[in-house]
Each structure stands twice: as structure tokens, then as C-alpha cells.
Protein backbone atom coordinates (compact mmCIF):
# COMPACT_ATOMS: atom_id res chain seq x y z
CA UNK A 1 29.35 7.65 -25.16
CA UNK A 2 32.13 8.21 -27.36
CA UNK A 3 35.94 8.02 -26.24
CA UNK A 4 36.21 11.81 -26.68
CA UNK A 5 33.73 12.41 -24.07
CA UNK A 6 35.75 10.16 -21.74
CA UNK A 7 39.23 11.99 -22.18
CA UNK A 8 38.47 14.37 -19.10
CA UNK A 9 37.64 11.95 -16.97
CA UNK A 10 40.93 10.06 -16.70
CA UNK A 11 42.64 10.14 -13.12
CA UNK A 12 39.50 11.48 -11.75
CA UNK A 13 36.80 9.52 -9.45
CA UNK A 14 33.46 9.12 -11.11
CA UNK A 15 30.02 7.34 -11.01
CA UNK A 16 29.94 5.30 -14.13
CA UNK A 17 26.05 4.26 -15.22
CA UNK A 18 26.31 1.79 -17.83
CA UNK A 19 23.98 -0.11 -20.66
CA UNK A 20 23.61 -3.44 -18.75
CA UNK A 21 22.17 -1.34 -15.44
CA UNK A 22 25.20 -1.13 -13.14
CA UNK A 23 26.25 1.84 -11.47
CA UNK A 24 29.87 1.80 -10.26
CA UNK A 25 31.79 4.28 -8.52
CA UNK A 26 35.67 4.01 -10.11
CA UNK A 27 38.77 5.80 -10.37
CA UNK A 28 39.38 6.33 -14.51
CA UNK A 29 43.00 4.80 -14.84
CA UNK A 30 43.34 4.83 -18.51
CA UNK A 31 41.50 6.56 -21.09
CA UNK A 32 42.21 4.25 -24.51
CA UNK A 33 41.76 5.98 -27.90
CA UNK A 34 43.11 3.17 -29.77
CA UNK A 35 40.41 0.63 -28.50
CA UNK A 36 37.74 3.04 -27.48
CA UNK A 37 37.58 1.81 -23.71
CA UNK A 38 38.57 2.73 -20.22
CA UNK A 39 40.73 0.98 -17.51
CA UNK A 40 39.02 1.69 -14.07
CA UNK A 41 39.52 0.78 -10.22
CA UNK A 42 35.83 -0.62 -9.08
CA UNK A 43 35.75 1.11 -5.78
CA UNK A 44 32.10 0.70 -4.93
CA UNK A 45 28.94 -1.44 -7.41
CA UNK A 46 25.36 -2.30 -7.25
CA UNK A 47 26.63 -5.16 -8.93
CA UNK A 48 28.21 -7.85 -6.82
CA UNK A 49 32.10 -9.59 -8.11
CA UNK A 50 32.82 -13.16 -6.91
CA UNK A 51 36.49 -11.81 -6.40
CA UNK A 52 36.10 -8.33 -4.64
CA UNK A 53 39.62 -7.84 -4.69
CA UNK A 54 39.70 -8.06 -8.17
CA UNK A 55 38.75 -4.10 -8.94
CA UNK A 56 40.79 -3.60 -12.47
CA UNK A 57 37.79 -3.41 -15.35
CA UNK A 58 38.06 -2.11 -19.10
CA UNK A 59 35.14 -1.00 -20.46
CA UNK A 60 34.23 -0.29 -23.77
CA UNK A 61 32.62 3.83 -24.31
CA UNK A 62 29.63 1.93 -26.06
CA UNK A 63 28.67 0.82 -22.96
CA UNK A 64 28.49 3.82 -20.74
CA UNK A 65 25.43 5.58 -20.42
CA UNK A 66 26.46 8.63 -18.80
CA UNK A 67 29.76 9.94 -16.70
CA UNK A 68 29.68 12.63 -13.50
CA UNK A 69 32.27 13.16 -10.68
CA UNK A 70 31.65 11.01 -7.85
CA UNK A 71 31.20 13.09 -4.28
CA UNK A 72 32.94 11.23 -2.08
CA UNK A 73 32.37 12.05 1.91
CA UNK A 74 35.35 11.13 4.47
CA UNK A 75 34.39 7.41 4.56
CA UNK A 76 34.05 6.84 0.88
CA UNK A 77 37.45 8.40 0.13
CA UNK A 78 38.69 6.33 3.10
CA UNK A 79 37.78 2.77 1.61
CA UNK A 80 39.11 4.62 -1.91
CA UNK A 81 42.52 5.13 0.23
CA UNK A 82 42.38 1.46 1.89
CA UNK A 83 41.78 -0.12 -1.63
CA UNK A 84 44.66 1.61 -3.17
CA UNK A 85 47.40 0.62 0.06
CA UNK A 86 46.26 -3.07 -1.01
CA UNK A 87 46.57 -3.29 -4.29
CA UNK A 88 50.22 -1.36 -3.65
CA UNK A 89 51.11 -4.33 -1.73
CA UNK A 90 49.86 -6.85 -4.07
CA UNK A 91 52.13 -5.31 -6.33
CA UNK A 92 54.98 -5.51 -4.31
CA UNK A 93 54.53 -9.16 -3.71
């Protein structure tokens, strides 16, 4: 996917499928024209993290396969709410 594709996307919750098989569901931070990659908020994977509270990736266009909104129900955008209070307060620490 190229980084022009990727432009819309940016503040927006999406399900990301990329190259290597994982399908993540992430909040588009940052959409990077200089280095061709996005800075996302991990908010649900197939793929398990060893630090879960660790949900800031950048990921190179390259390795997206394909982009689409994510539907979120009431419990989904919940957690997406929860997630967001903590990292506030890690910030604030």
C-alpha cells in the first residue's frame, strides 16, 4: 500500500491486515510521508505482545495489505475509551 492511500485514514479507527498475517484493529495516529509509515494505537490483535500495555506501533505502508474502517459495537469502543484514559495517565506520570 502506498502512503497516499493511507492519508485518509489518519485519526480514524481501522482494521489493519498486514504482510506477516496479523490483523489489528488501531486508531491511525500519524500518517508519515517523509518515512512512508504510520503511528497507530494497537487496540485489539490476533497477534499476542509480551507488554500489552505497550500499544504505540509504526508501520511501514509496504507492509499493509489492505485498510477498512473498523465497526466498533458499544464494548469495543468501550475498551478503545479505557485504553486511551490509561495511556492519559501514563502520560501524566
Amino acid at each position: 500500500m502506498t502512503i497516499n492511500d493511507l492519508k485518509f485514514w489518519q485519526d480514524k479507527v481501522v482494521v489493519l491486515s498486514l504482510r506477516d498475517g496479523e490483523v489489528t484493529t488501531a486508531k491511525v495516529n500519524f500518517v508519515d510521508s517523509e518515512y512512508e509509515d504510520i503511528i497507530v494505537t494497537v487496540l485489539a490483535s490476533n497477534r499476542h505482545y509480551e507488554r500489552p500495555s505497550e500499544r504505540a506501533f509504526t508501520i511501514a505502508a509496504v507492509d499493509i495489505s489492505s485498510i477498512e474502517e473498523a465497526n466498533l459495537d458499544a464494548d469495543a469502543e468501550a475498551a478503545r475509551l479505557a485504553l486511551l484514559r490509561a495511556e492519559e495517565r501514563s502520560c501524566t506520570d
